[in-house]
N, C-alpha and C. Protein backbone atom coordinates (compact mmCIF):
# COMPACT_ATOMS: atom_id res chain seq x y z
N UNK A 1 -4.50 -25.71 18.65
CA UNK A 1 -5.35 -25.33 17.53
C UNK A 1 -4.74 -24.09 16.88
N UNK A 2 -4.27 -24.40 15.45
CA UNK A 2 -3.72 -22.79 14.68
C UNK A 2 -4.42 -21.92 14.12
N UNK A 3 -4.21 -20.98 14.09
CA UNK A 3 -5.22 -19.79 13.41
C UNK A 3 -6.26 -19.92 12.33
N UNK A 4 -5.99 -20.54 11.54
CA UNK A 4 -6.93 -21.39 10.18
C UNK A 4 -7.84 -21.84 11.02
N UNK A 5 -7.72 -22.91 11.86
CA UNK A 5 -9.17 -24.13 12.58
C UNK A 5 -10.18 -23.17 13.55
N UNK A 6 -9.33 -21.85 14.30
CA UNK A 6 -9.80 -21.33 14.82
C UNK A 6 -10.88 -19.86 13.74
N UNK A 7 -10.40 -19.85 12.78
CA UNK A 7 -11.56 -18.86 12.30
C UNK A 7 -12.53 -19.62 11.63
N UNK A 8 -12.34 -21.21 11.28
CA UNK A 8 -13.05 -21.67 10.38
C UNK A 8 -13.85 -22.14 11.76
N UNK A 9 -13.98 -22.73 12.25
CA UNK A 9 -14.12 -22.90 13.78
C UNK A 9 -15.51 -21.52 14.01
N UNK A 10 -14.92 -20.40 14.03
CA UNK A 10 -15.77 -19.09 14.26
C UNK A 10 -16.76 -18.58 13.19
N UNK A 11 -16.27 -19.55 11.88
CA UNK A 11 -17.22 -19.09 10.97
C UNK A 11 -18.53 -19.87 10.80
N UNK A 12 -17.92 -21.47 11.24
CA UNK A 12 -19.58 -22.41 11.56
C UNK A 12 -20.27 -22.05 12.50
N UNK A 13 -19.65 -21.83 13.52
CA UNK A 13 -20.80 -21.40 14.50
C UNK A 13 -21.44 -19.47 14.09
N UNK A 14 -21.01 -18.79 13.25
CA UNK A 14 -21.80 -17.86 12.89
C UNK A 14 -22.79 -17.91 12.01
N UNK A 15 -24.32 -17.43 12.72
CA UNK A 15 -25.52 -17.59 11.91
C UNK A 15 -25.61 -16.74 11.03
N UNK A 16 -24.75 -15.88 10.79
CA UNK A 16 -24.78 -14.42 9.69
C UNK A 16 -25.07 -15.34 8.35
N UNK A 17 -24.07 -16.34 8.40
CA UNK A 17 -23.86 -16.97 7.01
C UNK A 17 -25.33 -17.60 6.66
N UNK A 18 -25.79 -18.22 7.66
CA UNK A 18 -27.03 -19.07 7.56
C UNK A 18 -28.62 -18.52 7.33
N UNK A 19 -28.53 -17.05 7.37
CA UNK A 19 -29.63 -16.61 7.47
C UNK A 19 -29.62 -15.81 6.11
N UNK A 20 -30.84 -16.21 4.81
CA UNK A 20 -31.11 -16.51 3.80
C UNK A 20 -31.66 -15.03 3.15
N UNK A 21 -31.78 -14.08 3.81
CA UNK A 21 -32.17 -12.60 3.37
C UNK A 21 -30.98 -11.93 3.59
N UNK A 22 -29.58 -12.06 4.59
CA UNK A 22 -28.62 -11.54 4.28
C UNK A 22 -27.56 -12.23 3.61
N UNK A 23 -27.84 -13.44 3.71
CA UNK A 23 -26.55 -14.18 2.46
C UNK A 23 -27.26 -13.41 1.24
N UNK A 24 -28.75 -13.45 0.80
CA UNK A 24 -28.78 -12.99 -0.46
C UNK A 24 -28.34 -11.34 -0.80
N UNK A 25 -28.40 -10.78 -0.05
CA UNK A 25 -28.46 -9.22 0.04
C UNK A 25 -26.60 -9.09 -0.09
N UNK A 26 -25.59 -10.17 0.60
CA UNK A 26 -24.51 -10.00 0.78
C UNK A 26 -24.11 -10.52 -0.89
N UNK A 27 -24.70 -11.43 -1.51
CA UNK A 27 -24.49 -11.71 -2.80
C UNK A 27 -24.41 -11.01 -3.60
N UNK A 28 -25.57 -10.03 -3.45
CA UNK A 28 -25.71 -9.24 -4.82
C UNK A 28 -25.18 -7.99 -4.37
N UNK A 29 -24.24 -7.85 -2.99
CA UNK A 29 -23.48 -6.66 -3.18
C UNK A 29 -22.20 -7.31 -3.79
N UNK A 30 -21.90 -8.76 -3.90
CA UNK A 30 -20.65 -9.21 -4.13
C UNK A 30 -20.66 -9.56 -5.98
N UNK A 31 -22.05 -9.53 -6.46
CA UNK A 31 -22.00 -9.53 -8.07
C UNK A 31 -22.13 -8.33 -8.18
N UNK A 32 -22.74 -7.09 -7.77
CA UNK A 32 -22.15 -5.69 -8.28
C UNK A 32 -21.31 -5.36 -8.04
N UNK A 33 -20.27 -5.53 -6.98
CA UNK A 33 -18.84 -5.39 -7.26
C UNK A 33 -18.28 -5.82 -8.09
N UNK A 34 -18.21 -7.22 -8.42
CA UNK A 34 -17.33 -7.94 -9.57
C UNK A 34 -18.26 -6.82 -11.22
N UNK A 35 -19.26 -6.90 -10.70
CA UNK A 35 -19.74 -5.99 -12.23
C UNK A 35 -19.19 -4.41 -12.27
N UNK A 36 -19.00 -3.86 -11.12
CA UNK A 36 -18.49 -2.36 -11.24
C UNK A 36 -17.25 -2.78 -11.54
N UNK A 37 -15.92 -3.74 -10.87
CA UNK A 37 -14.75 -3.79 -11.27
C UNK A 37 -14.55 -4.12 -12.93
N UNK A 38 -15.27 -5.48 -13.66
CA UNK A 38 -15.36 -5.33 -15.06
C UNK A 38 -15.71 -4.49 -15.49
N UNK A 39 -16.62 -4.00 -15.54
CA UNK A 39 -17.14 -2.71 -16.15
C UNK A 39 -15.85 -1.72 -16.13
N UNK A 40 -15.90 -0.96 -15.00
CA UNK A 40 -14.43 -0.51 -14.93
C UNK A 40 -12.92 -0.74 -15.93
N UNK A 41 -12.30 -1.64 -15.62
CA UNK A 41 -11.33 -2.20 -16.65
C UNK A 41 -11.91 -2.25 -18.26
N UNK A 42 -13.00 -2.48 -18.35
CA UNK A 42 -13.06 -2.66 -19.95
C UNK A 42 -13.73 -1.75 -20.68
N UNK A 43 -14.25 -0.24 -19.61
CA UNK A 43 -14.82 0.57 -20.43
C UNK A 43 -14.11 2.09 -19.95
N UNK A 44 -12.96 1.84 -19.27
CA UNK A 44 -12.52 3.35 -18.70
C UNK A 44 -11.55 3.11 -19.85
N UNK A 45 -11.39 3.83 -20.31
CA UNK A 45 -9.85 4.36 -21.55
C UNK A 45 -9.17 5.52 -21.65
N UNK A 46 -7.97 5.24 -21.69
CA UNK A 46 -6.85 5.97 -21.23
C UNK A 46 -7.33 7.29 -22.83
N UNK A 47 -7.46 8.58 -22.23
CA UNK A 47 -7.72 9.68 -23.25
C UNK A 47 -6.89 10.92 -22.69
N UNK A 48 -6.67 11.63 -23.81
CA UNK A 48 -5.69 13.12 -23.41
C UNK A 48 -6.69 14.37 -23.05
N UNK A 49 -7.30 13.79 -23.08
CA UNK A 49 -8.76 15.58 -22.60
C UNK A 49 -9.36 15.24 -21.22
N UNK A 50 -9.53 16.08 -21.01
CA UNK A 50 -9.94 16.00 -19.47
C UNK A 50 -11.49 15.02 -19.18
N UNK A 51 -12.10 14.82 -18.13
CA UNK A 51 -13.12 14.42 -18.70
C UNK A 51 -14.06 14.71 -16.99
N UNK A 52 -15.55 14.58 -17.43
CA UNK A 52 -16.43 15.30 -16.24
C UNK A 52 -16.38 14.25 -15.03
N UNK A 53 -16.02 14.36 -13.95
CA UNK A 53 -15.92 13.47 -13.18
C UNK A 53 -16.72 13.76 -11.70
N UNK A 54 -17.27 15.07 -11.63
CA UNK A 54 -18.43 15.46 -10.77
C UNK A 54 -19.53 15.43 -11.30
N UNK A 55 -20.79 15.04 -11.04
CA UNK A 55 -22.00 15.91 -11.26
C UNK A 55 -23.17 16.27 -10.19
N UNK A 56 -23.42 17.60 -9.86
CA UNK A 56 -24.16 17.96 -9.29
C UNK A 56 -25.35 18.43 -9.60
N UNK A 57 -26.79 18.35 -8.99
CA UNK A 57 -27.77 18.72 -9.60
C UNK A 57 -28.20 20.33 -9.96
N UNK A 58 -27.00 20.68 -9.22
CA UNK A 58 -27.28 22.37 -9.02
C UNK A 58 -26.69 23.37 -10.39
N UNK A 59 -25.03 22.59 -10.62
CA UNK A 59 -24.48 23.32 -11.85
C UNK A 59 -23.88 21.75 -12.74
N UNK A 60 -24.71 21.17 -12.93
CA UNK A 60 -24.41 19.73 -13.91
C UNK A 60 -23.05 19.27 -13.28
N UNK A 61 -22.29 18.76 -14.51
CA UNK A 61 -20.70 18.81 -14.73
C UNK A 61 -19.98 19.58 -14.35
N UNK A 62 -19.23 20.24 -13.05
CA UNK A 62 -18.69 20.96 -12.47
C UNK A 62 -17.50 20.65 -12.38
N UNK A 63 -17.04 19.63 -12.43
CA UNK A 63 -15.43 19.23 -12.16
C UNK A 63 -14.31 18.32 -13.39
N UNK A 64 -13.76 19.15 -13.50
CA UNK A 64 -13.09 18.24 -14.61
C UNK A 64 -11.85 17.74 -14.22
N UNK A 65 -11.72 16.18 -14.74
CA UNK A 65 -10.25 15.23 -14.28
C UNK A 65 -9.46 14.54 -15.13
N UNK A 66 -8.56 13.47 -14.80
CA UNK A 66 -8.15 13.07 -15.79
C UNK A 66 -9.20 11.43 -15.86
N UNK A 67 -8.49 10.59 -16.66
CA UNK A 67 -9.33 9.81 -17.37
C UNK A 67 -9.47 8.70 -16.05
N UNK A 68 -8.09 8.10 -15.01
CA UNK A 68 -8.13 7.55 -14.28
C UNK A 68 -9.05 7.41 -13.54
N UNK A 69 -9.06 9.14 -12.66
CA UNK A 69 -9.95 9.55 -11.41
C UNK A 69 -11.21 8.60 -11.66
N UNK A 70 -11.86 8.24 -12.94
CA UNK A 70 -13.17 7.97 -12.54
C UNK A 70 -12.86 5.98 -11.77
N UNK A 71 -11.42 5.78 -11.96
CA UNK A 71 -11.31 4.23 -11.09
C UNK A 71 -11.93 4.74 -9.56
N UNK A 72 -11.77 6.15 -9.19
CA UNK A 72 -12.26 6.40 -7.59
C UNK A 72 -13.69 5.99 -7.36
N UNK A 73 -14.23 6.01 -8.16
CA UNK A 73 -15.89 5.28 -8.08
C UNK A 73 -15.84 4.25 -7.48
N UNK A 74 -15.51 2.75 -8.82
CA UNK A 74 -15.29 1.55 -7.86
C UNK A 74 -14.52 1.36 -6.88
N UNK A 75 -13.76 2.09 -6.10
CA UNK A 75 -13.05 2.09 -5.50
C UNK A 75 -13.66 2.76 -4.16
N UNK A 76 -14.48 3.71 -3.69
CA UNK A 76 -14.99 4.07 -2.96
C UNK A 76 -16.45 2.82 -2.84
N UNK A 77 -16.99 2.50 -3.66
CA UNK A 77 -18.35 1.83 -3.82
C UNK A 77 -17.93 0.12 -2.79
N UNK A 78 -16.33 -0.52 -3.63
CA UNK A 78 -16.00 -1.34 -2.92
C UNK A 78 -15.58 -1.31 -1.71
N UNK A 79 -15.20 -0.08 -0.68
CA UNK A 79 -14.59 -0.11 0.60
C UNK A 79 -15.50 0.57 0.88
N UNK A 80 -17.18 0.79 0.84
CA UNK A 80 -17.99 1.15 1.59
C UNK A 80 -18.62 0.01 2.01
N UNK A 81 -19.05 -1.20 0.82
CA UNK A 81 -19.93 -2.07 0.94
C UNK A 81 -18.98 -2.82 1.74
N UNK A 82 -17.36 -2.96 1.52
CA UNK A 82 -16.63 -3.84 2.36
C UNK A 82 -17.13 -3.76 3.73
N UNK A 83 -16.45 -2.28 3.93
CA UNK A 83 -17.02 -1.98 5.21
C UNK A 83 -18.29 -2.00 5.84
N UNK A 84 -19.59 -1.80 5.18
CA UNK A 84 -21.16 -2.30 5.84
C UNK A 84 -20.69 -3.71 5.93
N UNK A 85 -20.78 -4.88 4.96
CA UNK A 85 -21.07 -6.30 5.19
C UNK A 85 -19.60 -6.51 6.32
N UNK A 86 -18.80 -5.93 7.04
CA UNK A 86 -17.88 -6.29 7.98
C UNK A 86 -18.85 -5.79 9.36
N UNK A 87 -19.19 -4.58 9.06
CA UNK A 87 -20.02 -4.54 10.37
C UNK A 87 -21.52 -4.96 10.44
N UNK A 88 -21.88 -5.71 9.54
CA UNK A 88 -23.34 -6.17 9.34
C UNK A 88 -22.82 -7.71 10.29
N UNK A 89 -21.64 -8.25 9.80
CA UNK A 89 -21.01 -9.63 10.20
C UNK A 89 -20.72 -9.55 11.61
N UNK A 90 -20.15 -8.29 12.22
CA UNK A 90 -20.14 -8.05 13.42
C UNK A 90 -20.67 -7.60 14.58
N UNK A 91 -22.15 -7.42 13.80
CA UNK A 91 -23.25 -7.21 14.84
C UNK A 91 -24.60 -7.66 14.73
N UNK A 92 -24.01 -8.64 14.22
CA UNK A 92 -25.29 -9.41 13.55
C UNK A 92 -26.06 -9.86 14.96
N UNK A 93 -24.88 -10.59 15.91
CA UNK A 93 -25.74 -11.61 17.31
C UNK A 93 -26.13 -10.21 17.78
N UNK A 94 -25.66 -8.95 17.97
CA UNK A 94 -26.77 -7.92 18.86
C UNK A 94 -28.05 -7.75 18.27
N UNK A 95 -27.69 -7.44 17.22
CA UNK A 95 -29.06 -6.91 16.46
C UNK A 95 -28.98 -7.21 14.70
N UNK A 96 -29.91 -8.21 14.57
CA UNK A 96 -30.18 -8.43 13.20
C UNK A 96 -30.54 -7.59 12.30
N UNK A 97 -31.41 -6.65 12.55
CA UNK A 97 -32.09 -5.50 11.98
C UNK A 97 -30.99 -4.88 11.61
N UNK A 98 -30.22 -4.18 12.55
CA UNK A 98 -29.09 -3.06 11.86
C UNK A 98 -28.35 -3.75 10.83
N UNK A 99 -27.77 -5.29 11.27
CA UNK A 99 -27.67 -5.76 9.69
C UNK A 99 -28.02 -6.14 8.71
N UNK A 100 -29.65 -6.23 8.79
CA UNK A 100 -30.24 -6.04 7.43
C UNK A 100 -30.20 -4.70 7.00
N UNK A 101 -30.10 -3.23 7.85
CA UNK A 101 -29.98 -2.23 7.59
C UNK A 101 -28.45 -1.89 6.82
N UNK A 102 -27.78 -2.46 7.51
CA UNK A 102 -26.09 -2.36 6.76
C UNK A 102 -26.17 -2.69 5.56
N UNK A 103 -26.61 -3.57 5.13
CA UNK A 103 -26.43 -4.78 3.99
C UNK A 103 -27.35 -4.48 3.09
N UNK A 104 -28.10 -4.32 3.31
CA UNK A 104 -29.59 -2.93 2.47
C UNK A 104 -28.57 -1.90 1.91
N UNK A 105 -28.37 -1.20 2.33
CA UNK A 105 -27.26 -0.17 2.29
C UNK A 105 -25.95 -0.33 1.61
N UNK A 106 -25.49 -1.66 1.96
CA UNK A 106 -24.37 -2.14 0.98
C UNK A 106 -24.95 -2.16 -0.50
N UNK A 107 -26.12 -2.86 -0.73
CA UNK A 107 -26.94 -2.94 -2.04
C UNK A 107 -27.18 -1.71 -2.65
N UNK A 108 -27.14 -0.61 -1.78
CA UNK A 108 -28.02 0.56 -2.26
C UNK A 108 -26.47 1.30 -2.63
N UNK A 109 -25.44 1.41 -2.42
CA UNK A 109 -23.91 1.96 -2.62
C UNK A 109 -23.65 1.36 -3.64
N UNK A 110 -23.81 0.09 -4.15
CA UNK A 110 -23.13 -0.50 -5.46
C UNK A 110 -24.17 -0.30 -6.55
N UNK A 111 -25.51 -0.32 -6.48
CA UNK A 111 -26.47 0.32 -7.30
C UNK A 111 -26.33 1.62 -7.39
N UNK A 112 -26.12 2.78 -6.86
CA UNK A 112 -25.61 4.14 -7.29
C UNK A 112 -24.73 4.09 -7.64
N UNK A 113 -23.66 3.20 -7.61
CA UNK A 113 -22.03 3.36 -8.09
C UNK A 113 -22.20 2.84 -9.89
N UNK A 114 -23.17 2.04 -9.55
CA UNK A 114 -23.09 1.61 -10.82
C UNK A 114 -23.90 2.09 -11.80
N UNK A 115 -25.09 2.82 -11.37
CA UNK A 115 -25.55 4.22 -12.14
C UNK A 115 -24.36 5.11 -12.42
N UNK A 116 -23.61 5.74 -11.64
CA UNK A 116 -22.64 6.93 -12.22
C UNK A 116 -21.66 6.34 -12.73
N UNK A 117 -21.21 5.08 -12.77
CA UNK A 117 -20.04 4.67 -13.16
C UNK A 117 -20.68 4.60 -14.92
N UNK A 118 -21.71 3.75 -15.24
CA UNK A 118 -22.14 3.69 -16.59
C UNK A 118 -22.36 4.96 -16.96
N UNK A 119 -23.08 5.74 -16.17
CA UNK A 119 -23.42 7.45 -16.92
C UNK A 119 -21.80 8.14 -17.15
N UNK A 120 -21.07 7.64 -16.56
CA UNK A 120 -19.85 8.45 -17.01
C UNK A 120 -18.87 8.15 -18.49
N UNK A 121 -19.14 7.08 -18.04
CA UNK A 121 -18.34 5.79 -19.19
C UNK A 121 -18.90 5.50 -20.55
N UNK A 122 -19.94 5.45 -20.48
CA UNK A 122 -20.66 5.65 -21.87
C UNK A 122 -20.59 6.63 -22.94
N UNK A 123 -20.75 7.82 -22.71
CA UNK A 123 -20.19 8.87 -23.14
C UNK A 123 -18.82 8.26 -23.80
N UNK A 124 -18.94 8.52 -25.42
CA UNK A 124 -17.43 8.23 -26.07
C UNK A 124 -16.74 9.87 -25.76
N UNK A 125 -15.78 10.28 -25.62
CA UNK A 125 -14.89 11.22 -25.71
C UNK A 125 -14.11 11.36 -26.86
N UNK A 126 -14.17 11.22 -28.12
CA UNK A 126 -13.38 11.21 -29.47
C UNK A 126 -12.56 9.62 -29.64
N UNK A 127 -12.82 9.12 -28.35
CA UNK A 127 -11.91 7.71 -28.42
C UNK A 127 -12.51 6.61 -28.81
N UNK A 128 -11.76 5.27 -29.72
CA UNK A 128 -12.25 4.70 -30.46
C UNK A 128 -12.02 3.34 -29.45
């Protein structure tokens, strides 16, 4: 048996897939990703002025970057939720709960990502 039969093999017999509150919860961390990555590509634009890429509640806009840095958003948002729904998948047979807790949590990382990612991006900067 080669490596292919054996994970597909490991993936029917896992109930992670089958159980209908974390397939949905794993979905809609997998359409706010694809929505933070579009979003991303079609509203970050390459500009020569710096632009606010912190905000804290204490002194607002505190940090200024270049236009890229703000790709670190989706980019942190996607290798957090990666990482919950990998360990939601891997501890699912101990305890179901912690992975509805993971996967809750995956939802709740791409919904803040995608609050600051639009609050940043919206803002025109002189660019057309």
């Amino acid at each position: 048996m080669n490596t292919v039969q054996k994970i597909q093999k490991e993936l029917k017999n896992q109930k992670f897939f089958r159980d209908g509150w974390l397939l949905s919860l794993v979905s809609m961390v997998a359409l706010g990703n694809v929505f933070i990555i579009v979003w991303s590509v079609t509203h970050i634009q390459r500009t020569s002025i710096e632009l606010p890429v912190r905000f804290t509640s204490l002194s607002n806009f505190d940090q200024l970057g270049s236009w890229f840095r703000l790709y670190e958003i989706a980019e942190i948002a996607f290798i957090i939720s990666l990482l919950n729904i990998f360990l939601a998948v891997l501890l699912y047979r101990k305890n179901r709960i912690l992975s509805i807790f993971l996967s809750i949590t995956a939802v709740m990382v791409v919904i803040l990502a995608i609050a600051i990612l639009l609050g940043f991006t919206v803002i025109k900067y002189g660019t057309n």
